[in-house]
C-alpha atoms as a PDB file:
ATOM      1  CA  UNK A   1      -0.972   5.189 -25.044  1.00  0.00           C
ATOM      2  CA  UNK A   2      -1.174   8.583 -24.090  1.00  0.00           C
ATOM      3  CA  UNK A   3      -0.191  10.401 -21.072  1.00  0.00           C
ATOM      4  CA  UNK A   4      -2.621  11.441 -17.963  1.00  0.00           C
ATOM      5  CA  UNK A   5      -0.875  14.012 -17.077  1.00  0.00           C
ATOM      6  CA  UNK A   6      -1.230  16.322 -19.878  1.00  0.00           C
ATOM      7  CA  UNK A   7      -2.381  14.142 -22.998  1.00  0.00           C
ATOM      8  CA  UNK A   8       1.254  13.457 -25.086  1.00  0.00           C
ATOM      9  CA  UNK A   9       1.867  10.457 -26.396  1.00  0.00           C
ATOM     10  CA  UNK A  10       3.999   7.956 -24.266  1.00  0.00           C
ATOM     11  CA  UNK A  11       6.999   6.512 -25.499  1.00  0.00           C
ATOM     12  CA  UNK A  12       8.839   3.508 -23.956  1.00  0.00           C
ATOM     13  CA  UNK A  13      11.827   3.286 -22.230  1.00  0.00           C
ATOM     14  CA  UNK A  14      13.856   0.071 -21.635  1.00  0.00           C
ATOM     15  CA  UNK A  15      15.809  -0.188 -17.943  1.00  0.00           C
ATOM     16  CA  UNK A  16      17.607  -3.715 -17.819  1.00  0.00           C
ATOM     17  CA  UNK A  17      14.625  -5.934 -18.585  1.00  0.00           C
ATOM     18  CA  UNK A  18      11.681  -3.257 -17.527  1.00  0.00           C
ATOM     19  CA  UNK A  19       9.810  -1.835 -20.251  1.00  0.00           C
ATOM     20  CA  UNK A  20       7.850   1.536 -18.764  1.00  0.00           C
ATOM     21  CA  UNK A  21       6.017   4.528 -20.296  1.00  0.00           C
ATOM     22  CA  UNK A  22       7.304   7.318 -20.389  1.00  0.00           C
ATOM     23  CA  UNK A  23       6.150  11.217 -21.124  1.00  0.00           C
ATOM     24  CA  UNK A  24       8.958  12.081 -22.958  1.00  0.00           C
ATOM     25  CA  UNK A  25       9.222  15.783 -23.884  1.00  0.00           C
ATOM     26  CA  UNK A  26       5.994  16.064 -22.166  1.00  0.00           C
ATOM     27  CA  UNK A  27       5.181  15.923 -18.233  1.00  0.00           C
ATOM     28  CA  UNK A  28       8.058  13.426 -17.116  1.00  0.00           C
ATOM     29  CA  UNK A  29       5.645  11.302 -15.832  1.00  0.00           C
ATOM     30  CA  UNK A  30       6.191   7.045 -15.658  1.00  0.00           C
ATOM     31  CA  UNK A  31       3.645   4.729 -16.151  1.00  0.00           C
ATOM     32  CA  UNK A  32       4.465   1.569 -14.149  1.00  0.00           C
ATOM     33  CA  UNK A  33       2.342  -1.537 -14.689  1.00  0.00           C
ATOM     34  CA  UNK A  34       1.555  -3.714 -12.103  1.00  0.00           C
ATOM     35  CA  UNK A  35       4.490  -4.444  -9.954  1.00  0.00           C
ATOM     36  CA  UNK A  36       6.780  -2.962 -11.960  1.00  0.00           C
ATOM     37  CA  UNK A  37       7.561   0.191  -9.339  1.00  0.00           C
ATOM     38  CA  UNK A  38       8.477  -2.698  -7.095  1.00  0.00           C
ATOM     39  CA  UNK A  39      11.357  -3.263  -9.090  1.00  0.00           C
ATOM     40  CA  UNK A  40      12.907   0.490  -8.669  1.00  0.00           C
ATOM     41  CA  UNK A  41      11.727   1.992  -5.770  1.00  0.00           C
ATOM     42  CA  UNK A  42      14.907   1.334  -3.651  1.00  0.00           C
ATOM     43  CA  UNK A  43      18.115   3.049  -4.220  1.00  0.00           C
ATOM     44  CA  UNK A  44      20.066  -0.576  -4.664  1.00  0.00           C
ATOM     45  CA  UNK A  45      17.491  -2.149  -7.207  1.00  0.00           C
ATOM     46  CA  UNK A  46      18.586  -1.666 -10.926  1.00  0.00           C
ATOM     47  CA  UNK A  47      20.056   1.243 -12.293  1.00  0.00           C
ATOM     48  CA  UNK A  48      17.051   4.006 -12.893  1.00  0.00           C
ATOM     49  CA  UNK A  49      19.467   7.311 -13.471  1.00  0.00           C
ATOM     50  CA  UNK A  50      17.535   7.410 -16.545  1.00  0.00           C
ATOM     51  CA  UNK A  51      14.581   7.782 -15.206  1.00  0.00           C
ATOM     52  CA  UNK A  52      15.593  10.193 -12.883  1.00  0.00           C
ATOM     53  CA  UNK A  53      16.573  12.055 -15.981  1.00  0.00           C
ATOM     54  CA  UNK A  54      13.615  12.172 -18.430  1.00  0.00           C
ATOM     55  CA  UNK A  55      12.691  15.535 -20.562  1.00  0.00           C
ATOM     56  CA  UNK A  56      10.342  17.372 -19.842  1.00  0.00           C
ATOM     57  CA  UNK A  57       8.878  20.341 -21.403  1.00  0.00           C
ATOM     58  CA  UNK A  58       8.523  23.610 -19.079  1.00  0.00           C
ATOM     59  CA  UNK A  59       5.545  25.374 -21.549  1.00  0.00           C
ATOM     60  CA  UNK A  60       3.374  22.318 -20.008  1.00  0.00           C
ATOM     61  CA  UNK A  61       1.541  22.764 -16.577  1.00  0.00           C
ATOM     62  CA  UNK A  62       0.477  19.780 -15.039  1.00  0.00           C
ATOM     63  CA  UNK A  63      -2.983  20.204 -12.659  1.00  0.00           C
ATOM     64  CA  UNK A  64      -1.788  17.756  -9.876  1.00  0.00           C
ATOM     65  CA  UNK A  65      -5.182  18.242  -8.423  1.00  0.00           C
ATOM     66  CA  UNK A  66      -7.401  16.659 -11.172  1.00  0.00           C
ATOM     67  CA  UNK A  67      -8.755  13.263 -11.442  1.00  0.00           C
ATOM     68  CA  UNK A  68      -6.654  11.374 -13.847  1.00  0.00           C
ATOM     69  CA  UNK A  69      -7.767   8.199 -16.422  1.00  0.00           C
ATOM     70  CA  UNK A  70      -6.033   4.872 -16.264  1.00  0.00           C
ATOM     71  CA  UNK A  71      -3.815   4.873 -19.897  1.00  0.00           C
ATOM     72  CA  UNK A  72      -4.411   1.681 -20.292  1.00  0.00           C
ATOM     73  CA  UNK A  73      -7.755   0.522 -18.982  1.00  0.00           C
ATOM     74  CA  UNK A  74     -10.876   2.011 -20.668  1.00  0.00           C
ATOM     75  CA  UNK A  75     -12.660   5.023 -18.810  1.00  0.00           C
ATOM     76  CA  UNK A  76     -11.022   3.846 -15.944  1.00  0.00           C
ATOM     77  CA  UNK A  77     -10.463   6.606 -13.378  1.00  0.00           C
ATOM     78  CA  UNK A  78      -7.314   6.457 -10.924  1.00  0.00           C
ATOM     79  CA  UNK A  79      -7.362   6.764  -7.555  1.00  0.00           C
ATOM     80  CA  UNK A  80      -4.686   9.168  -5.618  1.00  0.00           C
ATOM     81  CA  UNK A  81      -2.757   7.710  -2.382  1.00  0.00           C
ATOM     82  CA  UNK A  82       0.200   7.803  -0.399  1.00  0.00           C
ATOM     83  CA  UNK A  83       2.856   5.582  -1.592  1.00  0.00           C
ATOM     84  CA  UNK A  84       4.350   5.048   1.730  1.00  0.00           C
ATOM     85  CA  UNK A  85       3.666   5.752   5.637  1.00  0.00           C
ATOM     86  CA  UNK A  86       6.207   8.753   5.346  1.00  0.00           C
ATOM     87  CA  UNK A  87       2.932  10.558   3.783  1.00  0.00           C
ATOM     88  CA  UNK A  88       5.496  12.224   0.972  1.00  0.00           C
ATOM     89  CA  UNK A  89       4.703  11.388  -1.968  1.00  0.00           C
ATOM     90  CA  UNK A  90       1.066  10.946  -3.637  1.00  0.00           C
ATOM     91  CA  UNK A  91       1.042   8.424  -6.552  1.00  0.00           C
ATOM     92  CA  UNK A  92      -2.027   7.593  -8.789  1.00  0.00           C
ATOM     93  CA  UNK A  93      -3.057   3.728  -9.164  1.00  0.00           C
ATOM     94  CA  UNK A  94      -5.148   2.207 -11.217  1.00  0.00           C
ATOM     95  CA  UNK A  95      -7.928   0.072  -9.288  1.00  0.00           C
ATOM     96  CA  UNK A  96      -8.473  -2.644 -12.031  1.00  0.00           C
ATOM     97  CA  UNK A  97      -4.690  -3.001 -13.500  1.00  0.00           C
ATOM     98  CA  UNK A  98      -2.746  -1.768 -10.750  1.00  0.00           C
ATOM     99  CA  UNK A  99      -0.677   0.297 -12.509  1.00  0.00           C
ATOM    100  CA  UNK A 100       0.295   3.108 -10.979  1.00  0.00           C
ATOM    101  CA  UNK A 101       1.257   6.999 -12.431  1.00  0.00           C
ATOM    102  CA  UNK A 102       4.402   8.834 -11.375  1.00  0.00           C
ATOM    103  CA  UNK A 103       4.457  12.791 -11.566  1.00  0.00           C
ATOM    104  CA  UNK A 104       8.028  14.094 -12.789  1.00  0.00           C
ATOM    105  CA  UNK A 105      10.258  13.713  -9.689  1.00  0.00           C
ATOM    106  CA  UNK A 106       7.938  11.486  -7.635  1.00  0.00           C
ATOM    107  CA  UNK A 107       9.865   8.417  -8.436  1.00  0.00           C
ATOM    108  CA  UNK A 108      12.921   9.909  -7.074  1.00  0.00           C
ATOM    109  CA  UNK A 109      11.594  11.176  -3.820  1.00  0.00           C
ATOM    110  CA  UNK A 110      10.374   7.677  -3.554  1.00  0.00           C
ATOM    111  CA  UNK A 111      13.792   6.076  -3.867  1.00  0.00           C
ATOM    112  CA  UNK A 112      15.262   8.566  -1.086  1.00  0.00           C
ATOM    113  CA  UNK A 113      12.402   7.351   1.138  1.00  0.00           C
ATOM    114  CA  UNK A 114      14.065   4.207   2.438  1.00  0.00           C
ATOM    115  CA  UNK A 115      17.236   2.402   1.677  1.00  0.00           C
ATOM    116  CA  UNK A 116      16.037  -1.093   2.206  1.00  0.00           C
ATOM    117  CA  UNK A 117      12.672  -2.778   2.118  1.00  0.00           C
ATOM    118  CA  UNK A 118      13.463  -3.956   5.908  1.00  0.00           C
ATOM    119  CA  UNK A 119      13.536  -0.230   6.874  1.00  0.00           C
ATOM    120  CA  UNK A 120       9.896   0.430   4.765  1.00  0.00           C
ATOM    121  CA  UNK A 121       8.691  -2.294   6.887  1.00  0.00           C
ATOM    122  CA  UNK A 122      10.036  -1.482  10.158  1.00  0.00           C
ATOM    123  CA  UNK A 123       8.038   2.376   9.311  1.00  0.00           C
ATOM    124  CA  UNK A 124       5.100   0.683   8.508  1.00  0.00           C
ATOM    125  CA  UNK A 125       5.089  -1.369  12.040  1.00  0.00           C
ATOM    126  CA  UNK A 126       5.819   1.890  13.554  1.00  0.00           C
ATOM    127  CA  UNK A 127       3.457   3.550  12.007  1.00  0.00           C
ATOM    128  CA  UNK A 128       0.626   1.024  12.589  1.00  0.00           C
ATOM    129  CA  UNK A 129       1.507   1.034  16.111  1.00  0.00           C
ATOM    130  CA  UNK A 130       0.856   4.876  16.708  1.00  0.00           C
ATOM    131  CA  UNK A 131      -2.631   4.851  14.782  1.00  0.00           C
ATOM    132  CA  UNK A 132      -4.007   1.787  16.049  1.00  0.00           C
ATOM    133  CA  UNK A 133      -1.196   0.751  19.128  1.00  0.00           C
ATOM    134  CA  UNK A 134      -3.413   1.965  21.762  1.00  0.00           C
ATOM    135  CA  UNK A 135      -6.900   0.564  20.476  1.00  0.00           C
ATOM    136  CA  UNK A 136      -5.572  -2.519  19.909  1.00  0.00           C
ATOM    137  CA  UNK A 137      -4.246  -2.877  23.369  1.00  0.00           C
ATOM    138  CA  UNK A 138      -7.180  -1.874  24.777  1.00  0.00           C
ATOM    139  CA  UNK A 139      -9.090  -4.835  23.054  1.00  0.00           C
ATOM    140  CA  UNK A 140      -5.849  -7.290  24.401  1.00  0.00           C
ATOM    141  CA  UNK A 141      -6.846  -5.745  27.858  1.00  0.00           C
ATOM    142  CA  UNK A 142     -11.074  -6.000  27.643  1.00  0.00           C
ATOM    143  CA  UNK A 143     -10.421  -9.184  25.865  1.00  0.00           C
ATOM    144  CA  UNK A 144      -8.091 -10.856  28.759  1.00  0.00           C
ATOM    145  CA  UNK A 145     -10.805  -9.337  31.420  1.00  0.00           C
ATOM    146  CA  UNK A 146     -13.106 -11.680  29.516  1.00  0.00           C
ATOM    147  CA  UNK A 147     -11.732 -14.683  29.232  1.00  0.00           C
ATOM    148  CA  UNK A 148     -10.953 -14.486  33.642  1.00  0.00           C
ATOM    149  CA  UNK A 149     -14.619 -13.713  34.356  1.00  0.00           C
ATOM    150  CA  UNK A 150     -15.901 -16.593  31.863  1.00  0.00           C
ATOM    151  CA  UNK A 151     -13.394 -18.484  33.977  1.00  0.00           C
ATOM    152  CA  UNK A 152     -14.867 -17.541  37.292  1.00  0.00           C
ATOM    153  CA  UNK A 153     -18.388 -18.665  35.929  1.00  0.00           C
ATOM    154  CA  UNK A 154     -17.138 -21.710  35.020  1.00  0.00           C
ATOM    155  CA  UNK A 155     -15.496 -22.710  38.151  1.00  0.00           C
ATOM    156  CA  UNK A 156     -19.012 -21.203  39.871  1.00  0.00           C
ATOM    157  CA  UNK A 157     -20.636 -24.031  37.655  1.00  0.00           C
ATOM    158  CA  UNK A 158     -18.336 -26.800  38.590  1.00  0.00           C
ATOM    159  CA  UNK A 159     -19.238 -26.658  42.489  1.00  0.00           C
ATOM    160  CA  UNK A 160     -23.086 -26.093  41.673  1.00  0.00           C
ATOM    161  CA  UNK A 161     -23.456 -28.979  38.919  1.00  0.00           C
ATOM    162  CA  UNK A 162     -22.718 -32.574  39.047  1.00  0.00           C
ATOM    163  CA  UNK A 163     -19.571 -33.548  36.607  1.00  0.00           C
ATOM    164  CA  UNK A 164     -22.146 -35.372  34.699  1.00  0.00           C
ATOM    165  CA  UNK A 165     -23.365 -31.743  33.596  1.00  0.00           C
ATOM    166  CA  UNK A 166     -19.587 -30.186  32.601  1.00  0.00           C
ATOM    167  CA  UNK A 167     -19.361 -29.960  28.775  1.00  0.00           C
ATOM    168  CA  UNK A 168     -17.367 -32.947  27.314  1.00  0.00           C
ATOM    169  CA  UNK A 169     -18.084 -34.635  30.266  1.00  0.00           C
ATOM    170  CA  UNK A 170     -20.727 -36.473  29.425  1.00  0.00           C
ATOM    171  CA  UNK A 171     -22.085 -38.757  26.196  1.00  0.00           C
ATOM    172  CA  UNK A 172     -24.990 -37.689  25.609  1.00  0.00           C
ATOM    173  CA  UNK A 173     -26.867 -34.477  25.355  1.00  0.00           C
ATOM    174  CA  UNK A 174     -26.141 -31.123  23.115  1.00  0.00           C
ATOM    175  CA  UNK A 175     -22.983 -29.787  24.887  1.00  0.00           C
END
């Protein structure tokens, strides 16, 4: 499997029982396969000094801006996000594996992010709340003004039709 980055050859790397790529005298990038980043993106969750620590080759320059190839899946182009709310670091995933592509250092920036995956979640809440906090609670509002003035229609209907005419009221007919 070769290397996205900058074409080497990847060689593997063991941490406890996670097997990863690795651009070894090359880039310093890690290719995770699906999940596996799960596993070591938290400061507490195994012991990834080593990968903290891999190689890398200064003669090689990395173009962090060009569309990069899935190593694994066949013509399969990657596509570039943030990894977290924080907006930090940009990671490349694979759409049909899910692996995803760490740059040289990225994997440590993401383990200084957040010390606990109660704290990503509490910045993801947040973080939901300021983009969509105030939409959202604008549909709560229109959608309670609703529901009252179906309410007043309805008790409008009561006093102008018989109770044989009040939906569920009666046995036969369509409502």
């Amino acid at each position: 499997m070769n290397c996205p980055a900058c074409d080497k050859t990847l060689t593997t790397m063991t941490i406890e029982n996670i097997s990863l790529d690795v651009c070894q005298n090359g880039c310093g990038g890690i290719w995770f396969d699906n999940f596996e980043l799960m596993k070591v993106d938290e400061p507490d969750e195994y012991d990834a000094e080593k990968l903290l620590d891999i190689e890398i080759d200064e003669s090689i320059k990395v173009d962090h801006e060009k569309k990069r190839d899935c190593p694994v899946c066949e013509n399969q182009p990657m596509l570039r996000h943030f990894f977290s709310v924080k907006r930090s670091v940009t990671v490349d995933e694979c759409p049909r594996c899910g692996g995803v592509w760490l740059d040289d250092g990225e994997l440590g920036r993401i383990r200084r992010q957040f010390r606990s995956e109660e704290e990503r979640t509490a910045a993801a809440g947040d973080y939901f709340q300021d983009v969509f906090g105030g939409e959202l609670a604008a549909m709560r509002a229109k959608s309670a003004e609703q529901t009252e003035k179906a309410r007043k229609i309805a008790h409008i209907f009561r006093f102008i039709c018989p109770s044989y005419y009040i939906p569920g009221k009666q046995d036969w007919g369509a409502f």
